[in-house]
Protein backbone atom coordinates (compact mmCIF):
# COMPACT_ATOMS: atom_id res chain seq x y z
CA UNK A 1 0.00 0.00 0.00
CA UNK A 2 1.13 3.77 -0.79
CA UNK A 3 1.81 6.45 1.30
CA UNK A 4 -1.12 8.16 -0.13
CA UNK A 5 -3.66 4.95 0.24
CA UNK A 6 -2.11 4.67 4.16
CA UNK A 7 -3.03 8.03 4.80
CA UNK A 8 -6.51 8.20 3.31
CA UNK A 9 -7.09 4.95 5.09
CA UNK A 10 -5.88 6.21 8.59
CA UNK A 11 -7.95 9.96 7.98
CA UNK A 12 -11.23 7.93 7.10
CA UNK A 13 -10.97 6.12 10.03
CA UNK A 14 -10.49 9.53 12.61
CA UNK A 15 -12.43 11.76 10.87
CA UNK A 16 -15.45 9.12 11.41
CA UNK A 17 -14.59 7.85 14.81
CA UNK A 18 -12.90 11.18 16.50
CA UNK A 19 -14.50 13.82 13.80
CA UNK A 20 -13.01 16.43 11.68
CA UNK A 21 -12.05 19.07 14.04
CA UNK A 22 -10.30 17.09 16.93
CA UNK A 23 -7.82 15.33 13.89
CA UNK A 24 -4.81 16.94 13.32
CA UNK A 25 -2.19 16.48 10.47
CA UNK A 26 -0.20 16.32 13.53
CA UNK A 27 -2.07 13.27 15.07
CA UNK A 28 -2.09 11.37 11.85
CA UNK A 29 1.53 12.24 11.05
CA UNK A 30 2.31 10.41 14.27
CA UNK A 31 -0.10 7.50 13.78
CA UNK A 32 1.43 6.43 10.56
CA UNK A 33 4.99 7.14 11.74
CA UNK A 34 5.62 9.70 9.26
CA UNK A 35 5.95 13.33 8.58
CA UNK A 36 3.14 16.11 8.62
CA UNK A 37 4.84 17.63 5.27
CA UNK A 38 4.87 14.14 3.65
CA UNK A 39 0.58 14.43 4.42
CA UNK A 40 0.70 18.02 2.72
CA UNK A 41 3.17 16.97 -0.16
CA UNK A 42 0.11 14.71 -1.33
CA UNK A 43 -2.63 16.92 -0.13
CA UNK A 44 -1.70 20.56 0.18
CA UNK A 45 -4.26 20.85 3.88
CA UNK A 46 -6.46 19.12 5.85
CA UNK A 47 -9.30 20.58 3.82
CA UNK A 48 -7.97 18.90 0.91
CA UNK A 49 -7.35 15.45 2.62
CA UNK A 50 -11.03 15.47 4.04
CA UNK A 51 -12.11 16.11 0.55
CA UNK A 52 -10.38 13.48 -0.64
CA UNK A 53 -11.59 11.00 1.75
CA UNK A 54 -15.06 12.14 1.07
CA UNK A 55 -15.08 11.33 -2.28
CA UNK A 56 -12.85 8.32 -2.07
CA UNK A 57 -15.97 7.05 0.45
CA UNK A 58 -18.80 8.75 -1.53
CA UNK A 59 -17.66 6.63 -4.76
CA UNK A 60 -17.61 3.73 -2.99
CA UNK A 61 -20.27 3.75 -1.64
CA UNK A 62 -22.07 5.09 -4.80
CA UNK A 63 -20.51 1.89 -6.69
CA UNK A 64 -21.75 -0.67 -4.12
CA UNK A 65 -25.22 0.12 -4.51
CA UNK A 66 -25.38 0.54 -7.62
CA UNK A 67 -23.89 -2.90 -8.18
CA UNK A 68 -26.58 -4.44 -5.61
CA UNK A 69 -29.45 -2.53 -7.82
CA UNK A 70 -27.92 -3.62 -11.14
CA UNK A 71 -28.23 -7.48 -9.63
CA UNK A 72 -31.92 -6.96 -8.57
CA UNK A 73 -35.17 -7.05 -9.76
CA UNK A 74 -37.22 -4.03 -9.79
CA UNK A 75 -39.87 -3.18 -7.30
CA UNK A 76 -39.69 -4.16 -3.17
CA UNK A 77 -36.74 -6.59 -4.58
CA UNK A 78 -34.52 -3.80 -5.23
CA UNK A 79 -35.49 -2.00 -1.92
CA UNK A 80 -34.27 -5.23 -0.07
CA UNK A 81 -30.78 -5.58 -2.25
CA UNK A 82 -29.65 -2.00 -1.46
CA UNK A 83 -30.64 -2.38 2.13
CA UNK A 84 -28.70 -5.67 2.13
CA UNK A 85 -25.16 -4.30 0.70
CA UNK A 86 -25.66 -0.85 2.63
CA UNK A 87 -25.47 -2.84 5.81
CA UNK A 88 -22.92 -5.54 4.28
CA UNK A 89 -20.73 -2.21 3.75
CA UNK A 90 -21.33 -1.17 6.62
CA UNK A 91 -20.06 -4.05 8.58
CA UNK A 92 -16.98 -4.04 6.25
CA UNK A 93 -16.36 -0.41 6.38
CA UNK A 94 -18.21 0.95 9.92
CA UNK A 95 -15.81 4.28 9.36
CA UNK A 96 -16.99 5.19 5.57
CA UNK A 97 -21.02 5.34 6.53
CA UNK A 98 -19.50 7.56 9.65
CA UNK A 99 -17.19 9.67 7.39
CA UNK A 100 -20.23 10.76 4.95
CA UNK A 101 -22.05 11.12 8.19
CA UNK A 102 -19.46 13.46 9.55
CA UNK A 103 -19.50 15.26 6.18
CA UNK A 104 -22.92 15.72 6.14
CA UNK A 105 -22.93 17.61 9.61
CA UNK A 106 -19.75 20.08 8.16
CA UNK A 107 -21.81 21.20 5.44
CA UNK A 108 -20.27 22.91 2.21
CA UNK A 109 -18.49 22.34 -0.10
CA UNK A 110 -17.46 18.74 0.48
CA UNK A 111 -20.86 18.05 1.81
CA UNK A 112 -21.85 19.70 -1.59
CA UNK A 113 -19.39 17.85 -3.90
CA UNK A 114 -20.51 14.15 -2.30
CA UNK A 115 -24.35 14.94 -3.20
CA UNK A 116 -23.01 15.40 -6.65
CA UNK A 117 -21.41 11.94 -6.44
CA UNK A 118 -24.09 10.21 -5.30
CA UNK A 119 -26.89 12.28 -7.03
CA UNK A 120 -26.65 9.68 -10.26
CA UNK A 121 -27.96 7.20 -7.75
CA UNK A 122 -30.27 9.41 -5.53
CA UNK A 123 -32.36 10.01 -9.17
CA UNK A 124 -31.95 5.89 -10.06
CA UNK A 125 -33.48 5.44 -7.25
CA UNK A 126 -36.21 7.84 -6.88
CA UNK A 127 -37.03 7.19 -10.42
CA UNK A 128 -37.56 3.19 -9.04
CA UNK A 129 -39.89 4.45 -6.41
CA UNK A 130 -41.94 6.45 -8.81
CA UNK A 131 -42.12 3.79 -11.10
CA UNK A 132 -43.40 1.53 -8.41
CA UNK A 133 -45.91 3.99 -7.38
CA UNK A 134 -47.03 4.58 -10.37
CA UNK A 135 -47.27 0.99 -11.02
CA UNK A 136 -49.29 0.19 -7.54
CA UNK A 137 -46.29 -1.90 -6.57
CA UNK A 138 -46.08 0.88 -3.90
CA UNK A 139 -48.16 3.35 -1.66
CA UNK A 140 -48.05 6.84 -3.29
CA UNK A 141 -45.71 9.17 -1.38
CA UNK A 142 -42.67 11.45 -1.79
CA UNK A 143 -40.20 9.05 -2.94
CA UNK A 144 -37.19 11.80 -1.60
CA UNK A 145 -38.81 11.47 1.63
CA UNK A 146 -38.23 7.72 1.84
CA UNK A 147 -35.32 7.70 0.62
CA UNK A 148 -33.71 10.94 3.43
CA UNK A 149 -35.53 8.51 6.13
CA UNK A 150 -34.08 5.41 4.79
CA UNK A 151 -30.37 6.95 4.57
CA UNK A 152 -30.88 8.83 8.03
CA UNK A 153 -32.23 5.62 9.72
CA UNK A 154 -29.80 3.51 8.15
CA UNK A 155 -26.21 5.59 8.71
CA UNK A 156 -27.64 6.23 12.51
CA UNK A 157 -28.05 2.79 13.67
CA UNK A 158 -24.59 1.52 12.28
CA UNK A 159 -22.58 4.72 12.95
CA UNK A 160 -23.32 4.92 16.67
CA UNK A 161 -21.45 2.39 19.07
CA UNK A 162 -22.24 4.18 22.10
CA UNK A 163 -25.70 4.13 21.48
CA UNK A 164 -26.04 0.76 20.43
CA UNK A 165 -23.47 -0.21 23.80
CA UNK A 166 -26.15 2.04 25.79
CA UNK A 167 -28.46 -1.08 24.85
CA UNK A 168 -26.20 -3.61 24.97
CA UNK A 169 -25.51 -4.24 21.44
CA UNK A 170 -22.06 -4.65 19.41
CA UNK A 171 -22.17 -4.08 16.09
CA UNK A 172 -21.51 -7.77 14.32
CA UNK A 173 -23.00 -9.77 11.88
CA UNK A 174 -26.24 -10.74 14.30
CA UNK A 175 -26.65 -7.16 15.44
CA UNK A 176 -25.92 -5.91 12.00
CA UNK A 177 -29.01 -8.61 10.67
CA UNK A 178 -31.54 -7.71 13.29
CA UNK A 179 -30.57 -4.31 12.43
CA UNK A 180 -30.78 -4.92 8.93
CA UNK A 181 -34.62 -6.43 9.29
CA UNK A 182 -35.59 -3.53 11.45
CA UNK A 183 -34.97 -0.78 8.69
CA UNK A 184 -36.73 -3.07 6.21
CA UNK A 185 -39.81 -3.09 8.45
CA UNK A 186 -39.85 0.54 8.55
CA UNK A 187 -39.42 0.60 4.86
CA UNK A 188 -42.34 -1.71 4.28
CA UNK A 189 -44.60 0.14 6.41
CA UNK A 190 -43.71 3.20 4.19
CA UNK A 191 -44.36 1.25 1.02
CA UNK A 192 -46.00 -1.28 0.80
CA UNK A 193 -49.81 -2.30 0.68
CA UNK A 194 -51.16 -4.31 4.06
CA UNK A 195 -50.08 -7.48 2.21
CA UNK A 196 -47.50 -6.37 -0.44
CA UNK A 197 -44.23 -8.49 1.14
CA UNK A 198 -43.42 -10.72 3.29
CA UNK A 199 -41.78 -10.62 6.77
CA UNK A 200 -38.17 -9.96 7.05
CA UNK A 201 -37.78 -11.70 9.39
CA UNK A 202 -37.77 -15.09 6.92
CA UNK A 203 -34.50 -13.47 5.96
CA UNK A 204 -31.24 -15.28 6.74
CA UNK A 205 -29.32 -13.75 9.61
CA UNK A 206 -26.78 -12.27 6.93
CA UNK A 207 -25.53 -9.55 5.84
């Protein structure tokens, strides 16, 4: 691994689990064992390593999903498949959903620059919903809506340990399932006619 790739890896990680403004070049000069002005040789300032960070996670993210949709069938099926791989990610990768979390509370312009990342996949999917709603596969509502619950819902149960240690829960594969089945009940609630799926909880306990 690079320099570069060591450093992005090591910044995602603090700027999701300590935040933005208590991570120094300082602090992850001296976690990696090297220099501050070997950080700004490949990114000029912190600004621009957070940026890059943010995008590095926002593409990733972006291509995950996408992926899961591409595998799916349309309707509640694709609802389920990009539930499934944002949790799988998340499991993998606790510190990206926290970094875009993290991002999201700064505010512009990285917060600005990840929307336009994702955005290609924001209108996919909102196109999906209204399709489905259209198509009485789902209930009529603003498919935006569902989707800023979904995401907010989603990114909050998996990006905060403390919480989920407040109830006595570690997030693992189990938790991570249970979890998992919990936002899909929500979402079905949200979507679906009285009988339009059935319980998640005939899922496997996998993420």
């Amino acid at each position: 691994m690079t320099t570069k790739h060591r450093v992005l890896e090591v910044a995602s990680s603090s700027f999701a689990e300590a935040g933005v403004a208590a991570t120094s070049l300082d602090d992850l000069a001296r976690r990696l064992g090297i220099t501050k002005q070997t950080i700004l040789y490949h990114f000029k300032s912190k600004e621009g390593l957070l940026r890059a960070v943010a995008l590095n996670g926002a593409r990733e993210l972006r291509d995950e999903l996408e992926t899961a949709a591409d595998a799916s069938g349309p309707g509640w099926d694709q609802v389920q498949a990009l539930v499934r791989a944002a949790f799988a990610l998340a499991v993998r990768r606790p510190e990206l959903l926290g970094l875009l979390r993290e991002v999201s509370r700064l505010g512009p312009p990285v917060s600005h620059e990840v929307l336009v990342v994702l955005a290609p996949l924001i209108d996919r999917s909102v196109h999906a919903l209204d399709v489905g709603m259209d198509e009485g596969i789902f209930r009529r509502s603003d498919p935006r809506l569902v989707l800023v619950s979904a995401y907010a819902v989603t990114t909050g149960v998996v990006t905060e340990p403390e919480v989920l240690r407040a109830v006595g829960l570690e997030l693992d594969l189990r938790v991570a399932a249970r979890l998992r089945r919990t936002v899909l009940d929500f979402l079905r609630a949200a979507l679906l006619p009285a009988q339009g799926a059935p319980s998640s909880s005939s899922e496997l306990p996998s993420t």
